[in-house]
Each structure stands twice: as structure tokens, then as C-alpha cells.
PDB file of N, CA and C in Angstrom:
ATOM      1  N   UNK A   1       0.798  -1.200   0.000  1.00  0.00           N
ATOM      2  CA  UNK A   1       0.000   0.000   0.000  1.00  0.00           C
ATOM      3  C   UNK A   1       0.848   1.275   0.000  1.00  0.00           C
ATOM      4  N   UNK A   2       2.053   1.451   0.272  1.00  0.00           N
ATOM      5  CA  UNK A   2       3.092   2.505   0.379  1.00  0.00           C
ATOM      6  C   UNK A   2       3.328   2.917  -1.383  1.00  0.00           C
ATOM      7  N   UNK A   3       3.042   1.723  -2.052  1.00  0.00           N
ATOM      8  CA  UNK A   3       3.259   2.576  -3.481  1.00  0.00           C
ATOM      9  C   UNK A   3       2.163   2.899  -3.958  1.00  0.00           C
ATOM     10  N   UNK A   4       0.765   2.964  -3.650  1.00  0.00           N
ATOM     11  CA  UNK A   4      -0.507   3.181  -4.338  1.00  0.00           C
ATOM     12  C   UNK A   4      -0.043   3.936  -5.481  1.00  0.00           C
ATOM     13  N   UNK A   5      -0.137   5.467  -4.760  1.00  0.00           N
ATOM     14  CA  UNK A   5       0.764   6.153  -5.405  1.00  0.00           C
ATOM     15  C   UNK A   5       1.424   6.892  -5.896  1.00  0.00           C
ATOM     16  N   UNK A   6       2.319   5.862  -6.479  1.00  0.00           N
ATOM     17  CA  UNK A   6       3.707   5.737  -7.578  1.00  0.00           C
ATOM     18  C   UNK A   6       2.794   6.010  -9.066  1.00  0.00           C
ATOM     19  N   UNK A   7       2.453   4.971  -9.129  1.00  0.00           N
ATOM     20  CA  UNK A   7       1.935   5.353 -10.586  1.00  0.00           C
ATOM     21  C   UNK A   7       0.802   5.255 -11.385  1.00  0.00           C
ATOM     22  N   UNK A   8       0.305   5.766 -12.206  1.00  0.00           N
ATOM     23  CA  UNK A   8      -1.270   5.853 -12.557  1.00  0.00           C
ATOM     24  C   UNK A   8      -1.984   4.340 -12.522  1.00  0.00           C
ATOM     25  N   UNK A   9      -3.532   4.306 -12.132  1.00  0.00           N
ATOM     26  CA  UNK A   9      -4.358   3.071 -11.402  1.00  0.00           C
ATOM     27  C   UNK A   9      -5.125   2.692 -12.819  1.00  0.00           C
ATOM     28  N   UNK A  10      -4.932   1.868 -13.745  1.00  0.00           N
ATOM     29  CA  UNK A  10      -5.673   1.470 -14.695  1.00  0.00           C
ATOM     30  C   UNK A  10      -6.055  -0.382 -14.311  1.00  0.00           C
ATOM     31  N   UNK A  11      -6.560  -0.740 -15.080  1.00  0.00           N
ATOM     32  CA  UNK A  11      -6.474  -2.108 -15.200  1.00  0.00           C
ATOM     33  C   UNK A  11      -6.242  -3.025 -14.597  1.00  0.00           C
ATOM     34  N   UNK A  12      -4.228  -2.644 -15.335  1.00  0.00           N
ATOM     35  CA  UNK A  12      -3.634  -3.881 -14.976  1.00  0.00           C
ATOM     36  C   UNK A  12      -2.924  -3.977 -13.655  1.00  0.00           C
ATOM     37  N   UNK A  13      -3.312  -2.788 -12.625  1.00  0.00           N
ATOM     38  CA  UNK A  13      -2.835  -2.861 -11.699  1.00  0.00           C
ATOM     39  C   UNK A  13      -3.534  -3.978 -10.341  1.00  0.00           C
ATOM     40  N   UNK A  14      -4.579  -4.145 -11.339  1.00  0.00           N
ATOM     41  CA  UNK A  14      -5.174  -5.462 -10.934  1.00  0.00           C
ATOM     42  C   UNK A  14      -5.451  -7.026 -11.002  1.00  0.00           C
ATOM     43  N   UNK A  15      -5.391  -8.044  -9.909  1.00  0.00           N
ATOM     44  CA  UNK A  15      -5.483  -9.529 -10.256  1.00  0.00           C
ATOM     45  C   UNK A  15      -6.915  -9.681 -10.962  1.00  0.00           C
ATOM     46  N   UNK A  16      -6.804 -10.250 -12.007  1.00  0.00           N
ATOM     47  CA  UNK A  16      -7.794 -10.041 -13.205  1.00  0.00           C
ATOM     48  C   UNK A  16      -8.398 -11.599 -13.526  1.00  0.00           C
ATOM     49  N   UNK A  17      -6.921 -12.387 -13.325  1.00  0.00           N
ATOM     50  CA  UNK A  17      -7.247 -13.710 -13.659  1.00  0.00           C
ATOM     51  C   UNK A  17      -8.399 -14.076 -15.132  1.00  0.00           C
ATOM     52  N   UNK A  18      -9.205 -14.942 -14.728  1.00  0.00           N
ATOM     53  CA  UNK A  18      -9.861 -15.173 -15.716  1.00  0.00           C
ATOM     54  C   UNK A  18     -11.211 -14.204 -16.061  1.00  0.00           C
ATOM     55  N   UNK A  19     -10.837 -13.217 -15.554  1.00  0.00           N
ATOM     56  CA  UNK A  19     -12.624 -12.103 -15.464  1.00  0.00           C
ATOM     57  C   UNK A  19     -12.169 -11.349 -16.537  1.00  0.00           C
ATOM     58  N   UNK A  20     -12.935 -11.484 -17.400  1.00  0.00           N
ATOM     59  CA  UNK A  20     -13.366 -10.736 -18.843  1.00  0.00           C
ATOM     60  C   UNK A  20     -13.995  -9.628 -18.777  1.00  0.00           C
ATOM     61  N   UNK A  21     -13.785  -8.718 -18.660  1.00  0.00           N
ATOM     62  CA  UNK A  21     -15.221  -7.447 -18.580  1.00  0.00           C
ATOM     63  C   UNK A  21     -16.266  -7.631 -19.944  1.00  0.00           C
ATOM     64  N   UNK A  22     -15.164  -7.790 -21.087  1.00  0.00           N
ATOM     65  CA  UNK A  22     -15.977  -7.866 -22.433  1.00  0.00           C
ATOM     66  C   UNK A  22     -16.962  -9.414 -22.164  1.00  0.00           C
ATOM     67  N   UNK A  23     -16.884 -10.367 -21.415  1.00  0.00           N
ATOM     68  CA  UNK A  23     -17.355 -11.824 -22.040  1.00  0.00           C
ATOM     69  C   UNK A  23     -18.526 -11.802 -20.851  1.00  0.00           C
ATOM     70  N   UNK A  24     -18.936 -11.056 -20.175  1.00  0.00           N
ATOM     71  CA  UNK A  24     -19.739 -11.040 -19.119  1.00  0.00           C
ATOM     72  C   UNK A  24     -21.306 -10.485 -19.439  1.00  0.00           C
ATOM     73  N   UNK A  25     -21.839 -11.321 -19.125  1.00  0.00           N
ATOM     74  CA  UNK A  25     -23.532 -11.238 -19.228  1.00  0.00           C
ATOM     75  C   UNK A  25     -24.072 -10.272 -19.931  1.00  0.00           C
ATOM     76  N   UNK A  26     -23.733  -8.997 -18.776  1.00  0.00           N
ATOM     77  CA  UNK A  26     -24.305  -7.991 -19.031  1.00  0.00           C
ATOM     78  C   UNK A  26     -23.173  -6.558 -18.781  1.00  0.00           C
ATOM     79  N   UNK A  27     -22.444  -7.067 -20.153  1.00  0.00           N
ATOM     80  CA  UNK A  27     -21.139  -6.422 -20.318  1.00  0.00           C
ATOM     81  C   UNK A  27     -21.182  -5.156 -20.147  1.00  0.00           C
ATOM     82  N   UNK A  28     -22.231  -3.930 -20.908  1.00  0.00           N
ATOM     83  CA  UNK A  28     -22.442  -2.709 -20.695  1.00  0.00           C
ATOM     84  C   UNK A  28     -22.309  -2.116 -19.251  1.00  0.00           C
ATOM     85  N   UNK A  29     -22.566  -2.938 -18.946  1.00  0.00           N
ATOM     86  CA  UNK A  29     -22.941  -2.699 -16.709  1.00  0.00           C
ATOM     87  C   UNK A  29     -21.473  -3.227 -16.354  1.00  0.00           C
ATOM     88  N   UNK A  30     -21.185  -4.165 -16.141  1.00  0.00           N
ATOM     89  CA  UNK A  30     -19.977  -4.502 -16.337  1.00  0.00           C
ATOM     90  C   UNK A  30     -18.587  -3.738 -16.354  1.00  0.00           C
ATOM     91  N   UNK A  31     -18.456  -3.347 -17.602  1.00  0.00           N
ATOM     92  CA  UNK A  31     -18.009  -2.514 -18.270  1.00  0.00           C
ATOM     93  C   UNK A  31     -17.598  -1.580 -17.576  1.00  0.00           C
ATOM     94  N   UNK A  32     -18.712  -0.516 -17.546  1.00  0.00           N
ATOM     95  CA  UNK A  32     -18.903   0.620 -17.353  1.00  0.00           C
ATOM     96  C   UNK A  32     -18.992   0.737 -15.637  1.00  0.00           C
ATOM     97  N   UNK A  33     -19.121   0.164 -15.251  1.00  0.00           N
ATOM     98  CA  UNK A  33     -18.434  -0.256 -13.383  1.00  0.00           C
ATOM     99  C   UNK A  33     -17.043  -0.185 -13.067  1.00  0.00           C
ATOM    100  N   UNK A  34     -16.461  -1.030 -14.027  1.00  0.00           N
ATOM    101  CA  UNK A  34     -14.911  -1.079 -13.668  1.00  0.00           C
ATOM    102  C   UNK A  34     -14.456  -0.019 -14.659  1.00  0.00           C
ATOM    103  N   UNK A  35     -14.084   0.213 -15.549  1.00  0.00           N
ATOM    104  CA  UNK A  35     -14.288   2.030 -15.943  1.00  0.00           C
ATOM    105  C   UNK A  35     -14.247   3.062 -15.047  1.00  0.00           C
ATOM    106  N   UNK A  36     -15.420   3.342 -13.987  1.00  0.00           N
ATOM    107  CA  UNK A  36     -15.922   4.259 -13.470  1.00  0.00           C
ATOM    108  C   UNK A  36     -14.877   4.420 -12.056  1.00  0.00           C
ATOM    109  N   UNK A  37     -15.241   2.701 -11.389  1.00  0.00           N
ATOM    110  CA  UNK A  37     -13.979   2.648 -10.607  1.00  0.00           C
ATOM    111  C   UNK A  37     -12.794   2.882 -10.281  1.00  0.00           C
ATOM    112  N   UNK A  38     -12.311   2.575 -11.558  1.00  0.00           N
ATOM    113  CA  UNK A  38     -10.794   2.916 -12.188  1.00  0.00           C
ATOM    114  C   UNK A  38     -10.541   4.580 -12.060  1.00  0.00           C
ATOM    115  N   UNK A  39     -11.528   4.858 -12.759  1.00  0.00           N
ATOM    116  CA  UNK A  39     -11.826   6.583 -13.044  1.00  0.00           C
ATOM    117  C   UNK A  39     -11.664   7.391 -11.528  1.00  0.00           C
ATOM    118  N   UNK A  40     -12.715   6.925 -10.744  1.00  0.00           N
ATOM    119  CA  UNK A  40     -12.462   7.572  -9.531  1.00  0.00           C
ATOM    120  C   UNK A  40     -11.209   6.993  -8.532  1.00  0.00           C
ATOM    121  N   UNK A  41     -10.803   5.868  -8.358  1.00  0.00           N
ATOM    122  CA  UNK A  41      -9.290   5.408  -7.912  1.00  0.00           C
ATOM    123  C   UNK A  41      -7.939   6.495  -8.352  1.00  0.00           C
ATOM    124  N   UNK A  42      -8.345   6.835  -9.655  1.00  0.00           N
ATOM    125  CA  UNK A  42      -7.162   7.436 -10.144  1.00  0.00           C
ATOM    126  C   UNK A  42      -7.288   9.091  -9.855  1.00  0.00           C
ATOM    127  N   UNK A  43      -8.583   9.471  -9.866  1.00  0.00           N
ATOM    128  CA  UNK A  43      -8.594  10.706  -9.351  1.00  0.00           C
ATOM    129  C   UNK A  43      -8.346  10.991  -7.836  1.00  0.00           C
ATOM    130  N   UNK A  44      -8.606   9.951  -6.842  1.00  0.00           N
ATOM    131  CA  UNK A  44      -8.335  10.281  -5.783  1.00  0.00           C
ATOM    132  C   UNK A  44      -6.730  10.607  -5.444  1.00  0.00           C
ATOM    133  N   UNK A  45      -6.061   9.223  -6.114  1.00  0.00           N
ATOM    134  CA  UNK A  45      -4.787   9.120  -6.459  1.00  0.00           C
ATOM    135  C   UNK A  45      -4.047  10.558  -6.637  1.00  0.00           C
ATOM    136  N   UNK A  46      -4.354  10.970  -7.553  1.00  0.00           N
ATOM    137  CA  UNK A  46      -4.462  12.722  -8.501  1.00  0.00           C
ATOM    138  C   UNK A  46      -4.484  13.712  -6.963  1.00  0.00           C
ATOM    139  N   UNK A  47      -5.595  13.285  -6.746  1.00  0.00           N
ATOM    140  CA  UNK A  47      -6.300  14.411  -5.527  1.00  0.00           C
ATOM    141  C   UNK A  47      -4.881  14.656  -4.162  1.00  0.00           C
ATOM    142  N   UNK A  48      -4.748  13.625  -4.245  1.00  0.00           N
ATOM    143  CA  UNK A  48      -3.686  13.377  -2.670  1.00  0.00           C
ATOM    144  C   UNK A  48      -2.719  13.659  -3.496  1.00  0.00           C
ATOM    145  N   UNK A  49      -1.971  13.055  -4.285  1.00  0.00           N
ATOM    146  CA  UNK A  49      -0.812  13.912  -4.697  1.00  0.00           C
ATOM    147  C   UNK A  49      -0.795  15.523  -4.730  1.00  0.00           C
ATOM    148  N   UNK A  50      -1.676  15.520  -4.989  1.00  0.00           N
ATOM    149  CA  UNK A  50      -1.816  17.110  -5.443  1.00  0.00           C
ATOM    150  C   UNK A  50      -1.665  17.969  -4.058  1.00  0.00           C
ATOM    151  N   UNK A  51      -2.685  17.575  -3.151  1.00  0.00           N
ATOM    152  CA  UNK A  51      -3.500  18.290  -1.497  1.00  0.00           C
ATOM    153  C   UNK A  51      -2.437  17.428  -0.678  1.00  0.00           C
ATOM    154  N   UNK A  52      -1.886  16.174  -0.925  1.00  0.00           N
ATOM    155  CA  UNK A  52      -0.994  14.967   0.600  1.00  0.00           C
ATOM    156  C   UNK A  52      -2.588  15.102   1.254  1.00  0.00           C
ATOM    157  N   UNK A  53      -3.129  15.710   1.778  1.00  0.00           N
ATOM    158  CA  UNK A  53      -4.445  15.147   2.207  1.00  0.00           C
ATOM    159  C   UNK A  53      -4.467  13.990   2.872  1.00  0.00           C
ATOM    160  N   UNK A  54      -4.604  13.437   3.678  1.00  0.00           N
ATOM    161  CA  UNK A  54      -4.466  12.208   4.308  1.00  0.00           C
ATOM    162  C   UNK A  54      -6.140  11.396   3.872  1.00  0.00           C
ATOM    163  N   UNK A  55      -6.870  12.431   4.051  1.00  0.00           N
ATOM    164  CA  UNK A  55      -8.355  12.063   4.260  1.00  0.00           C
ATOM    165  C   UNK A  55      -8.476  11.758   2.674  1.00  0.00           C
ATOM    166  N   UNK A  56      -7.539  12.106   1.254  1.00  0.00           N
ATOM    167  CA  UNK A  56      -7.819  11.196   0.016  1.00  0.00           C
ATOM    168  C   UNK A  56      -7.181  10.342  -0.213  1.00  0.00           C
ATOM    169  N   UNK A  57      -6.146   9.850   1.037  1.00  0.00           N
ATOM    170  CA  UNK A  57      -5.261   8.582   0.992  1.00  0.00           C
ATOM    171  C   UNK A  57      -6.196   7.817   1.670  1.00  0.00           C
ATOM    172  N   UNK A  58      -6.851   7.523   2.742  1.00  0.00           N
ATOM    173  CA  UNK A  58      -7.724   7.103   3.123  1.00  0.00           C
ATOM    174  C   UNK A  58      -8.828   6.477   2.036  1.00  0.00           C
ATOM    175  N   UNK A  59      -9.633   7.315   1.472  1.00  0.00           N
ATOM    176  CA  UNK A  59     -10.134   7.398   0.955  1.00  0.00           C
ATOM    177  C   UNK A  59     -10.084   6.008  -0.549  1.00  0.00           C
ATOM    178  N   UNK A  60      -9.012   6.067  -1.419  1.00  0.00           N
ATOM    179  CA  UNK A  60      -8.284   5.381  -1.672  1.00  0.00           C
ATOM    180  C   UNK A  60      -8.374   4.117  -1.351  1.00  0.00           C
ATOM    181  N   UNK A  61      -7.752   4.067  -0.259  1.00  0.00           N
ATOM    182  CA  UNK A  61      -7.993   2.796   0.565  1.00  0.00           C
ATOM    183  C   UNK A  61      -9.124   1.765   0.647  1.00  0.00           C
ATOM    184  N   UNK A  62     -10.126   2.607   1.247  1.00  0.00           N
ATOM    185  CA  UNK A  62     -11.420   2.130   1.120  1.00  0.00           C
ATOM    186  C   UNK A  62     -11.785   1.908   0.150  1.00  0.00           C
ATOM    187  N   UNK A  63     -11.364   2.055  -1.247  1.00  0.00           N
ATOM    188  CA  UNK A  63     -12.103   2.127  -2.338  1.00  0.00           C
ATOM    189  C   UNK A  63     -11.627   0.675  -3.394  1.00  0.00           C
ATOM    190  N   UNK A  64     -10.112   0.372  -3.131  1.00  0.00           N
ATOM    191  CA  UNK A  64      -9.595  -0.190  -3.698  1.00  0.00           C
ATOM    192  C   UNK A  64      -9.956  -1.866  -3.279  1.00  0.00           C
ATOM    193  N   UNK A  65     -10.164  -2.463  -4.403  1.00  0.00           N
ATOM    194  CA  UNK A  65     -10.660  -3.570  -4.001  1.00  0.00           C
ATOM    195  C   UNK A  65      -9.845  -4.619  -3.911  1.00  0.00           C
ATOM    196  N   UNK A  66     -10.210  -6.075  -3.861  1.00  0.00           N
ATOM    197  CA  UNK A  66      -9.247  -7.312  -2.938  1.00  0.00           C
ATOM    198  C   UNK A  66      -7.634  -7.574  -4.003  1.00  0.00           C
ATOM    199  N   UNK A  67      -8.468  -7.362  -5.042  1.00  0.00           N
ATOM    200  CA  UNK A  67      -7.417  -7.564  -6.655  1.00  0.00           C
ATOM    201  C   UNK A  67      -6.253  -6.546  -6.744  1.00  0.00           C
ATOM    202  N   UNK A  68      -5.861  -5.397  -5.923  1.00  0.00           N
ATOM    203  CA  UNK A  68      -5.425  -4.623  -5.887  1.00  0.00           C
ATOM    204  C   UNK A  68      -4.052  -5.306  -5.703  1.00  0.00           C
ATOM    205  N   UNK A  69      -2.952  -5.124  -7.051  1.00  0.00           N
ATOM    206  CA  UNK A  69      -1.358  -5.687  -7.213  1.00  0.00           C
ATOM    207  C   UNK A  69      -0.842  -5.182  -6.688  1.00  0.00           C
TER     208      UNK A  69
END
């Protein structure tokens, strides 16, 4: 957790294993979940670099889920 971060939060900064976003049911939803996630992970990321802010390192934290490399 000391490098969150280091460097921008896309994807592959996650254990992904066999989960497809594209091959899933109801891919649009899907999709557009982990997208959004990603989206706000990286802005918080953004946010605390920017402010050190403790309360958007936190933040962060809570947000990031079990898959987190």
C-alpha cells in the first residue's frame, strides 16, 4: 500500500485472472463499473498527490478492491 501512489491506477494494476469485462452477461454494466472505478481510484490518487491530504489517501484505501497488485 506505500506505493498506491507511484503510478497511474488502470487495469492492470489489478489480479484479473480469468474475469473478462468484455465476455460477461451484461457487459455494458460490467463494463462501465470497472471504468468508473478505475476513473475515480485514479482521481483520488491525482487528488492526494496534489493536497498529501491524508483524508484522500484514506479514501483510496477504502475504495480499492481485494485484486489490488
Amino acid at each position: 500500500m506505500h506505493k498506491i501512489t507511484a503510478k497511474p491506477i488502470t487495469l492492470d494494476c489489478f489480479e484479473t485472472g480469468d474475469f473478462n469485462v468484455e465476455k460477461i452477461t451484461d457487459v455494458y454494466t460490467n463494463k462501465v463499473f470497472v471504468e468508473e472505478l478505475i476513473s475515480k481510484l485514479e482521481y483520488l490518487r491525482l487528488s492526494y498527490l496534489k493536497t498529501k491530504d491524508m483524508a484522500e489517501w484514506k479514501e483510496l484505501i477504502r475504495w480499492l478492491p481485494e485484486s489490488w497488485l
